[in-house]
N, C-alpha and C. Protein backbone atom coordinates (compact mmCIF):
# COMPACT_ATOMS: atom_id res chain seq x y z
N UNK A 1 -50.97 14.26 -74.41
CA UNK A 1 -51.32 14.41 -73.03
C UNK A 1 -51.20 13.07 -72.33
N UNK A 2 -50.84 13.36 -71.42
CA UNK A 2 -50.73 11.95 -70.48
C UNK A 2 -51.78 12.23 -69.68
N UNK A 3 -52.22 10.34 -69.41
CA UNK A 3 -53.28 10.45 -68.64
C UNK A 3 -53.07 9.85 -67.29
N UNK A 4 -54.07 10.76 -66.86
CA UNK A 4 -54.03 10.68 -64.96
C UNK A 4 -54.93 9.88 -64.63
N UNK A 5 -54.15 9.21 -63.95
CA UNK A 5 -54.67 8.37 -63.08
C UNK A 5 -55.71 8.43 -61.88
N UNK A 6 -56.96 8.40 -62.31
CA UNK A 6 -58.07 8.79 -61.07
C UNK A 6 -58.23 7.89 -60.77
N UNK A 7 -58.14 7.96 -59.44
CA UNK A 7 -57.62 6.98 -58.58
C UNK A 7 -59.25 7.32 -57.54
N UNK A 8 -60.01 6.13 -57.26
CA UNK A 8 -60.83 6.15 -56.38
C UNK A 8 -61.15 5.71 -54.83
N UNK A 9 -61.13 6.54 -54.27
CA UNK A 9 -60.99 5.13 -52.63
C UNK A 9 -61.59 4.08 -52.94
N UNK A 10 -61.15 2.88 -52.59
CA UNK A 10 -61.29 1.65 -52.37
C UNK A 10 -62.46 1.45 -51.03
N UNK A 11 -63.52 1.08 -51.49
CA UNK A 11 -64.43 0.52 -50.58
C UNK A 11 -63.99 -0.18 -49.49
N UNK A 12 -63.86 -0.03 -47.98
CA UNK A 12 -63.33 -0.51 -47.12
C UNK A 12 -64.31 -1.77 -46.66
N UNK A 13 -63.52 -3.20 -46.56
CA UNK A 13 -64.91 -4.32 -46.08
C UNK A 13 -64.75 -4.25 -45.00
N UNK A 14 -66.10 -3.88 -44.21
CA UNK A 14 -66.29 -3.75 -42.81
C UNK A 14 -65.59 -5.51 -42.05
N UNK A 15 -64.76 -4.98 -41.30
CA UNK A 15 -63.90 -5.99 -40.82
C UNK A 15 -64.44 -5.80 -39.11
N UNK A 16 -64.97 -7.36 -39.24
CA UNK A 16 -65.89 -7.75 -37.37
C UNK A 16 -64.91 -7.96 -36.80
N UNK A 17 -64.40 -7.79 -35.79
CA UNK A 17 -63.77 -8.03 -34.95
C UNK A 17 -64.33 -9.45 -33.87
N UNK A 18 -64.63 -10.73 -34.16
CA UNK A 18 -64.83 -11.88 -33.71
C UNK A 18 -65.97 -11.27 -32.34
N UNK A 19 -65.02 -10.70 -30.99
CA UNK A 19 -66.21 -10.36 -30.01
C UNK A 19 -65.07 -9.11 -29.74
N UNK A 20 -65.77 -8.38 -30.85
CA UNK A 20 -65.60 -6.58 -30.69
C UNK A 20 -66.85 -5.94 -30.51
N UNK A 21 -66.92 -4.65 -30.96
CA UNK A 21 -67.85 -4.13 -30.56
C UNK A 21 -69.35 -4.14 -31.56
N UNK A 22 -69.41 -4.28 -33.05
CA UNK A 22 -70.21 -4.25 -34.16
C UNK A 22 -70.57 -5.61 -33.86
N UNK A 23 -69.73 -6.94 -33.12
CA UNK A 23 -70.48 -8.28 -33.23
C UNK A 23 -71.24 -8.22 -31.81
N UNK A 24 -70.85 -7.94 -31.07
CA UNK A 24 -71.49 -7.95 -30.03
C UNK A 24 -73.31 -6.59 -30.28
N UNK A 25 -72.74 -6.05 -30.95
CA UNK A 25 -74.26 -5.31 -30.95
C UNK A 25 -75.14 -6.19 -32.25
N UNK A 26 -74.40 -6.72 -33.08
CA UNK A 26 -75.16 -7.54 -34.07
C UNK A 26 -75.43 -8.85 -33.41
N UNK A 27 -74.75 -9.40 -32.23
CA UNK A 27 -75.42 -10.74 -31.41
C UNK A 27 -76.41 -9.87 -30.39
N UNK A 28 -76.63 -8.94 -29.95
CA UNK A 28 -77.41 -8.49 -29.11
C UNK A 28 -78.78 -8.32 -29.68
N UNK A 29 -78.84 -7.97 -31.16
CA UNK A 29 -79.69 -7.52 -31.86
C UNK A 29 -80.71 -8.49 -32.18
N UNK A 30 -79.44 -9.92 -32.95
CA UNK A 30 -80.14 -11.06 -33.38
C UNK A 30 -80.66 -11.81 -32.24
N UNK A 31 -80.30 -11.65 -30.76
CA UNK A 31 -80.78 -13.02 -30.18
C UNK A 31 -81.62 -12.07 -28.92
N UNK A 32 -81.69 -10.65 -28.94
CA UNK A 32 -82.52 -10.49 -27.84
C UNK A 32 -83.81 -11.19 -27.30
N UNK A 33 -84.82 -11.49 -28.70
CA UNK A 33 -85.63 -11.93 -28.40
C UNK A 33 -85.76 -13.23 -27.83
N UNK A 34 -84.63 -14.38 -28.35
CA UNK A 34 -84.43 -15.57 -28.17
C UNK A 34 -84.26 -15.65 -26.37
N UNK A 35 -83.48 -14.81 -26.08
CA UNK A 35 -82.66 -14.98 -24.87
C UNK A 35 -83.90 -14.74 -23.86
N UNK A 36 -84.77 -13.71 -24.32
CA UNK A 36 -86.01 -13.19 -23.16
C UNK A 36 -87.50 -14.32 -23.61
N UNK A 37 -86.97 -15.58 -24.47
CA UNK A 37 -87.91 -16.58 -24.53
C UNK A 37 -87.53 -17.80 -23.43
N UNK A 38 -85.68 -18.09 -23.90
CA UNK A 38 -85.71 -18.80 -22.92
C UNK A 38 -85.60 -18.49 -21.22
N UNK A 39 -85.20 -17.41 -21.15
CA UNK A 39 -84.98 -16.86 -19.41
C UNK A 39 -86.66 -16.95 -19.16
N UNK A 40 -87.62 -16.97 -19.78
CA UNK A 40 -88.99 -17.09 -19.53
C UNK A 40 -89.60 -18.67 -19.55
N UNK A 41 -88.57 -19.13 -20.16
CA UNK A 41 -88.57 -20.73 -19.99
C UNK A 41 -87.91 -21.57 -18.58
N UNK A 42 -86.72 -21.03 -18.18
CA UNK A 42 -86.49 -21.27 -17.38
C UNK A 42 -87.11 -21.08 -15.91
N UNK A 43 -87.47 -19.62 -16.23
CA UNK A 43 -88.52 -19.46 -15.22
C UNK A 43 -90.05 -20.46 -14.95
N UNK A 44 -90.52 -20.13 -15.65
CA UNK A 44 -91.71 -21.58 -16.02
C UNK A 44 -90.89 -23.01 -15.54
N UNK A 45 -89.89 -23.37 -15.53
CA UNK A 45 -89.56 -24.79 -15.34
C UNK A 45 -89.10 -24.50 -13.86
N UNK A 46 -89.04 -23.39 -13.11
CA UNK A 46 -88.93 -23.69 -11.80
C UNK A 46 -89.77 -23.51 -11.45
N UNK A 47 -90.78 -22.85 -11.79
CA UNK A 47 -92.14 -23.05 -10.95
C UNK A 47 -93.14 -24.18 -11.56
N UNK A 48 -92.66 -25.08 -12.54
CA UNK A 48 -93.39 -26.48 -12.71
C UNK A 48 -92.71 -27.55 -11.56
N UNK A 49 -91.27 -26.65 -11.23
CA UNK A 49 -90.51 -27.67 -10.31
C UNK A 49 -90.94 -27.63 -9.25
N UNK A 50 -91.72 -26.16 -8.52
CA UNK A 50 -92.12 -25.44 -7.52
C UNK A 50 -93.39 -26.32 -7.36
N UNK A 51 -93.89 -26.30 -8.38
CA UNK A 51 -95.30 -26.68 -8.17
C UNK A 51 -95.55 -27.98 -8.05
N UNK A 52 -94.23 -28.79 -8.26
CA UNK A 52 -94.54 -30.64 -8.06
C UNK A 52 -94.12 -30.66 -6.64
N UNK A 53 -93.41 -30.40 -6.35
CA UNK A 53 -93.18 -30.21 -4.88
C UNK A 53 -94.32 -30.38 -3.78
N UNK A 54 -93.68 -31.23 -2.89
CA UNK A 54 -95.52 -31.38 -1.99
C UNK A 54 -95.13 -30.26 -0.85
N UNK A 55 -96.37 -29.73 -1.17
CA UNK A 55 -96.38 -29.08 0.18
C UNK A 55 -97.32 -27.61 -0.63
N UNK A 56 -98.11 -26.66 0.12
CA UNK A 56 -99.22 -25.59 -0.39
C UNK A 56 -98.36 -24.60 -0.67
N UNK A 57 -96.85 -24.40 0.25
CA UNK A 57 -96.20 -23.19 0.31
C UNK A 57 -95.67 -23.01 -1.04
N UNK A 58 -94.79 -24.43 -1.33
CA UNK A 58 -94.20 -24.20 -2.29
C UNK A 58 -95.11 -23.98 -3.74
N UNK A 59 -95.99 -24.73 -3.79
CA UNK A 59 -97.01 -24.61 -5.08
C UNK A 59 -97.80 -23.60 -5.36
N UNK A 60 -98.07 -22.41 -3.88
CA UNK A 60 -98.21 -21.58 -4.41
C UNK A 60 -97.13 -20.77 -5.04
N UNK A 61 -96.09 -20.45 -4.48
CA UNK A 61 -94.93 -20.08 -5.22
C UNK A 61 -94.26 -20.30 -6.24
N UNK A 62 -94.93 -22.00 -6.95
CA UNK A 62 -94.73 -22.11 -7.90
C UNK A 62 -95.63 -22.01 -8.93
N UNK A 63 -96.60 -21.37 -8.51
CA UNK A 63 -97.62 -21.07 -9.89
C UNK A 63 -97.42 -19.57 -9.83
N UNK A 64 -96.95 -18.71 -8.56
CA UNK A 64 -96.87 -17.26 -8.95
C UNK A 64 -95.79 -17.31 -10.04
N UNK A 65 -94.70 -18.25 -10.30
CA UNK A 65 -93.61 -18.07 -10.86
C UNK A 65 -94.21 -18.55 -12.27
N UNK A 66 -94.73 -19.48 -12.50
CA UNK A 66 -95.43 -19.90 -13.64
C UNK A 66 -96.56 -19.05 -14.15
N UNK A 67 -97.05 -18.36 -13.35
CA UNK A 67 -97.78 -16.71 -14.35
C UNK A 67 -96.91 -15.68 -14.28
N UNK A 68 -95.77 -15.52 -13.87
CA UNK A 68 -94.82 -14.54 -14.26
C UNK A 68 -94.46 -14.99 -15.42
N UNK A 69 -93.88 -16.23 -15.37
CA UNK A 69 -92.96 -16.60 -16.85
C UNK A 69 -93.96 -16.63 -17.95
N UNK A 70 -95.37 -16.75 -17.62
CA UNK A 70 -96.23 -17.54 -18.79
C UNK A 70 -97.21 -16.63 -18.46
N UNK A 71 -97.87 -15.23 -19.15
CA UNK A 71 -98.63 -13.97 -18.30
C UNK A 71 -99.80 -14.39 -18.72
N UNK A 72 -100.00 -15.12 -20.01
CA UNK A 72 -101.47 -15.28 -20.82
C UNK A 72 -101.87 -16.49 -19.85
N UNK A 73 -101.68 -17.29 -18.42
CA UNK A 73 -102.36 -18.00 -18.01
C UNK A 73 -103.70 -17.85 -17.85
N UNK A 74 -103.87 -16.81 -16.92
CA UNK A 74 -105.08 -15.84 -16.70
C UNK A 74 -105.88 -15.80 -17.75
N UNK A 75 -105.70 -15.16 -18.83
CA UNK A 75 -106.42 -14.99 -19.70
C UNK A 75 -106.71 -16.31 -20.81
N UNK A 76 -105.84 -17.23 -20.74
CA UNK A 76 -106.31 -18.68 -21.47
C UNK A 76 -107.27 -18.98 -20.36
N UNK A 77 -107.39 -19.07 -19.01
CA UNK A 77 -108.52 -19.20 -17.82
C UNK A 77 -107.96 -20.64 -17.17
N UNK A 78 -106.47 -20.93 -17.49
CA UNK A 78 -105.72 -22.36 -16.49
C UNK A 78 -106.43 -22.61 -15.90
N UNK A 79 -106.21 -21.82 -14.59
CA UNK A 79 -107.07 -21.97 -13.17
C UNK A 79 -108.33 -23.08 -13.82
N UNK A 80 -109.30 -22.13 -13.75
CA UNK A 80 -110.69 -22.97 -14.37
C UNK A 80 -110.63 -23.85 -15.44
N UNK A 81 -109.99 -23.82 -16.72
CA UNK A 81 -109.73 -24.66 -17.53
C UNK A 81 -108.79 -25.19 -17.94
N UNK A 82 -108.62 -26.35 -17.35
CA UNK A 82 -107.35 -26.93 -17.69
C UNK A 82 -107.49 -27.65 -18.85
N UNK A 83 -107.26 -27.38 -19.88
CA UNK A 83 -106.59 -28.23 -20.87
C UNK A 83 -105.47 -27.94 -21.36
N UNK A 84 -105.29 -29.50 -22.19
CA UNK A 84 -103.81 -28.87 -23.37
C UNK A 84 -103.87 -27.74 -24.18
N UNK A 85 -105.09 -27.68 -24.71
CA UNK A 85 -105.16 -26.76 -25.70
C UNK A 85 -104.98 -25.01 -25.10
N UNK A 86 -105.46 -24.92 -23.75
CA UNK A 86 -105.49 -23.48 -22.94
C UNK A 86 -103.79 -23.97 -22.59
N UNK A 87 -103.12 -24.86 -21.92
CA UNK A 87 -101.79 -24.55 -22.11
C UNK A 87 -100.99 -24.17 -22.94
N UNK A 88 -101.48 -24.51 -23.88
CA UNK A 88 -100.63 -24.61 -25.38
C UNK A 88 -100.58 -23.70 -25.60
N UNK A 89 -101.72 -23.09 -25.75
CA UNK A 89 -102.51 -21.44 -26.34
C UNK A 89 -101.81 -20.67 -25.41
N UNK A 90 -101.53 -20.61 -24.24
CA UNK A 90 -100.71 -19.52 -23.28
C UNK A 90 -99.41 -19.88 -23.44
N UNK A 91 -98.67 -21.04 -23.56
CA UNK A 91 -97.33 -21.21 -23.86
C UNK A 91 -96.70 -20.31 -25.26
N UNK A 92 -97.60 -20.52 -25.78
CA UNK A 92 -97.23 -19.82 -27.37
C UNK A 92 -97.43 -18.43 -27.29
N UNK A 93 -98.66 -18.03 -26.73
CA UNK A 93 -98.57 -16.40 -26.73
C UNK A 93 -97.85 -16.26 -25.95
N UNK A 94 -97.38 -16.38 -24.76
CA UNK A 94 -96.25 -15.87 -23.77
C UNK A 94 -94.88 -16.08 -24.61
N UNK A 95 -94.91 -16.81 -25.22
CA UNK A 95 -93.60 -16.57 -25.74
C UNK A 95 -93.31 -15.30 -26.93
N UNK A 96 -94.21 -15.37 -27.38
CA UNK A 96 -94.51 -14.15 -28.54
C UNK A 96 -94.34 -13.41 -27.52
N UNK A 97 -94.84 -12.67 -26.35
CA UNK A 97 -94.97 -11.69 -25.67
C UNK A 97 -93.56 -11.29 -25.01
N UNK A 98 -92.99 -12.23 -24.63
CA UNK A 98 -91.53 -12.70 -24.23
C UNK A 98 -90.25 -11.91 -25.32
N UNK A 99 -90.61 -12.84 -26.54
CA UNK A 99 -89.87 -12.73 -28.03
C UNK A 99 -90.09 -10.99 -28.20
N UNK A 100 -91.07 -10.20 -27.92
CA UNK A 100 -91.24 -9.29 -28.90
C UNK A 100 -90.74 -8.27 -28.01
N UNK A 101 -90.65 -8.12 -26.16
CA UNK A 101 -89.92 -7.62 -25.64
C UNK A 101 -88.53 -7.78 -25.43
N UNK A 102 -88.00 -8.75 -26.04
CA UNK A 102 -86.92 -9.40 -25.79
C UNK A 102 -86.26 -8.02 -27.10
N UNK A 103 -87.09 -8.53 -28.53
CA UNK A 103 -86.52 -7.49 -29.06
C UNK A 103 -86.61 -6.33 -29.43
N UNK A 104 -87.92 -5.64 -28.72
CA UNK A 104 -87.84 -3.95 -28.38
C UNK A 104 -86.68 -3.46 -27.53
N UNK A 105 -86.41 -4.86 -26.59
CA UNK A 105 -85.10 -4.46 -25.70
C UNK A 105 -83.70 -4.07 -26.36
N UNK A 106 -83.37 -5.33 -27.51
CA UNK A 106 -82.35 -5.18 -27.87
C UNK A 106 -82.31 -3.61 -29.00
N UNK A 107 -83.44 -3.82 -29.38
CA UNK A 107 -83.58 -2.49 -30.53
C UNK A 107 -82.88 -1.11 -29.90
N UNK A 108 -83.92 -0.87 -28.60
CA UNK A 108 -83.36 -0.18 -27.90
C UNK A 108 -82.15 -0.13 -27.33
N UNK A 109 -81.46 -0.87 -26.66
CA UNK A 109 -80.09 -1.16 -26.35
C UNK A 109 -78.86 -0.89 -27.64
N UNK A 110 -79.30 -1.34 -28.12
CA UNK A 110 -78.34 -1.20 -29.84
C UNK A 110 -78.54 0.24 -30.26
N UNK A 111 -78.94 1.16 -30.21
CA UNK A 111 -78.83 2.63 -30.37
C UNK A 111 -77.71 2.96 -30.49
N UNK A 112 -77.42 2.66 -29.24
CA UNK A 112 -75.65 3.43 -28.37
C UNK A 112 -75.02 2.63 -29.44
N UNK A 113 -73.68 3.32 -29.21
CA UNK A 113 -72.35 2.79 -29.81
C UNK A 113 -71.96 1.39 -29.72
N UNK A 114 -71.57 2.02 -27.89
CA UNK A 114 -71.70 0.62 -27.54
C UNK A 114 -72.73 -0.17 -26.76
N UNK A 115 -72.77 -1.44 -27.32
CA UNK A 115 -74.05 -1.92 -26.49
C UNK A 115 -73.86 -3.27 -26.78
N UNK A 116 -73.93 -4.24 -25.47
CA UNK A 116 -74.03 -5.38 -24.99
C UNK A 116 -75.22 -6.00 -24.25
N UNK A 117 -74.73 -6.81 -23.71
CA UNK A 117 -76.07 -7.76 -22.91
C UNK A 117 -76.16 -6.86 -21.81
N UNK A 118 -75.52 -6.05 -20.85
CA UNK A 118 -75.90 -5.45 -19.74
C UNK A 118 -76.58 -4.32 -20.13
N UNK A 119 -76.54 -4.04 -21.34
CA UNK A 119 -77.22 -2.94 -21.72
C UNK A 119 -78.58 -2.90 -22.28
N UNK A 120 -78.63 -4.42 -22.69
CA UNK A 120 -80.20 -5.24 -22.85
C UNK A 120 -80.59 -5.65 -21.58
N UNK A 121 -79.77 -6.25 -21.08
CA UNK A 121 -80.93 -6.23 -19.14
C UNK A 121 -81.81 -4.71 -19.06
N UNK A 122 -80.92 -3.87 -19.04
CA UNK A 122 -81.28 -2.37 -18.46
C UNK A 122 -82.29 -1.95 -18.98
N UNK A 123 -82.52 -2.24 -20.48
CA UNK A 123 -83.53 -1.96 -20.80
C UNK A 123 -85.05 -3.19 -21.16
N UNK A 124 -84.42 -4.17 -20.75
CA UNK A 124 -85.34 -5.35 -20.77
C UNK A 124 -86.24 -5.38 -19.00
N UNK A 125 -85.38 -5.17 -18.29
CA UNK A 125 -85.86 -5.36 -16.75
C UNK A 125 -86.72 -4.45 -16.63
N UNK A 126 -87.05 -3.10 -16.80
CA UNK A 126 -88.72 -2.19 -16.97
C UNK A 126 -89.27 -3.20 -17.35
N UNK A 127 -89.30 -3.66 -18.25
CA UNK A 127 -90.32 -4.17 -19.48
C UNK A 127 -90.57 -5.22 -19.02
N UNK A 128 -89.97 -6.50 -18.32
CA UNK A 128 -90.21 -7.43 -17.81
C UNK A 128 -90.78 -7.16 -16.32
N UNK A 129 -90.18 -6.21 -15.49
CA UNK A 129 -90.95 -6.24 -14.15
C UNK A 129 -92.75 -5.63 -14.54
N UNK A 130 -93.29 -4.64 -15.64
CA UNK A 130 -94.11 -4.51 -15.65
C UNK A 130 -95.29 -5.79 -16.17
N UNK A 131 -94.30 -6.66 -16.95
CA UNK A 131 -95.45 -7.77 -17.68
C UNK A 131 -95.75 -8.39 -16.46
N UNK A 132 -94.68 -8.75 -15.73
CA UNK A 132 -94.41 -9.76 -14.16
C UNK A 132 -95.82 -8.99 -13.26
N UNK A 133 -96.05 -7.64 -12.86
CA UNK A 133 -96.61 -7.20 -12.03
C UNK A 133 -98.26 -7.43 -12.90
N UNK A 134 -98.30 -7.09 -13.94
CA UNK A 134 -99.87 -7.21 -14.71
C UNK A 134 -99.92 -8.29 -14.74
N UNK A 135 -99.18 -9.53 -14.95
CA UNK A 135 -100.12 -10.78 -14.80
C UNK A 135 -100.27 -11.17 -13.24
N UNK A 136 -99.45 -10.93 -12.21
CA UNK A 136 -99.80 -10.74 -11.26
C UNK A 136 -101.03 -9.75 -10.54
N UNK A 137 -101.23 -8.95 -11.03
CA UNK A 137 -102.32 -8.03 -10.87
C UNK A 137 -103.41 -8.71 -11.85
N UNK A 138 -103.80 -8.90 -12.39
CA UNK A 138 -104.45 -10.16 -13.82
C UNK A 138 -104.92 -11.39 -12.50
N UNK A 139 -104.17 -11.78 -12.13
CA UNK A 139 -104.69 -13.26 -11.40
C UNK A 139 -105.10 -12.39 -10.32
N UNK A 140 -104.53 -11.88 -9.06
CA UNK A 140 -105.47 -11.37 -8.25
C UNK A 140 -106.88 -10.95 -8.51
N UNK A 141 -107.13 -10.53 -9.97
CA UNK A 141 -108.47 -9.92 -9.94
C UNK A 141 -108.97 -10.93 -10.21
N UNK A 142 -108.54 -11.86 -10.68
CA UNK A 142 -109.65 -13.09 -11.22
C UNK A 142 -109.67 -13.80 -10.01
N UNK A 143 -108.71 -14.08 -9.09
CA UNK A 143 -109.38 -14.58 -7.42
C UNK A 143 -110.11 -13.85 -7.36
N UNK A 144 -110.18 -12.79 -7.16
CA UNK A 144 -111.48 -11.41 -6.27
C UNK A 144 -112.97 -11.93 -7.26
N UNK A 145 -112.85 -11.82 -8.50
CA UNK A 145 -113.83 -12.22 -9.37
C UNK A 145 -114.84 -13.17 -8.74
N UNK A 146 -114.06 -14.45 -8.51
CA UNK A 146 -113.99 -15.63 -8.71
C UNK A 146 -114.63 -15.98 -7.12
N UNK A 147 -114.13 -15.29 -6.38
CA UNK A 147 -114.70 -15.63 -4.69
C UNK A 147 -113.16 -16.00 -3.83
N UNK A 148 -112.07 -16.34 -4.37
CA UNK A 148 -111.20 -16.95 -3.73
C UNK A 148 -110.53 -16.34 -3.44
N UNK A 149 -110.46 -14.63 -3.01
CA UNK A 149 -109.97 -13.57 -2.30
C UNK A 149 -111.05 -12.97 -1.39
């Protein structure tokens, strides 16, 4: 008898395409969180820029922008306590808070087939306008608290 040759498919190596579609959802995946730390950084550095600025208009505008970017101000108690250690302590949790929507965003976004960075905005921008409005809603109540509303 002659023998036959069973022949098995050959395992195909998933071949990336540099900026195709599998790298772009595997860079969306790995850096969502990164990307919604620093766009929360940047934000914070214009309203530290806002806030050196002389003048009341701009400094208030630059601390609304600096409890958007940074939501745990409020709750470290800035306002009333200023130290390093209450900065520090809100710099770090805001970024965790930042980081962890950054990558529920991408999680979500990466579902689809295809999926890129416009497809992480879409689902990052809910998620960020609601943190933006609660720490904003967060400091108003602590003026009202406080007497300074």
């Amino acid at each position: 008898m002659s023998e036959v040759e069973t022949s098995q498919p050959r395992a195909r190596s998933p071949r990336i395409v540099v900026d195709g579609i599998i790298a772009n959802r595997n860079l969306v995946r790995k850096r969502g969180g990164v990307v919604a730390v620093a766009m929360s950084a940047c934000l914070a550095l214009v309203g530290l820029i806002l806030l050196a600025l002389p003048g009341s208009l701009l400094s208030i505008l630059g601390y609304l922008i600096l409890v958007i970017a940074l939501p745990v101000l409020s709750i470290a108690g800035v306002p009333a306590v200023s130290t390093f250690v209450s900065y520090a302590l809100a710099t770090l949790a805001s970024a965790a808070i930042w980081f962890a929507l950054g990558q529920v965003s991408a999680l979500r976004a990466t579902r689809r087939a295809v999926a890129g960075w416009p497809e992480w905005a879409r689902e990052f921008r809910p998620l960020a306008i609601g943190v933006a409005i609660g720490a904003l809603l967060a400091l108003a109540l602590s003026a009202i608290v406080l007497g300074a509303l």
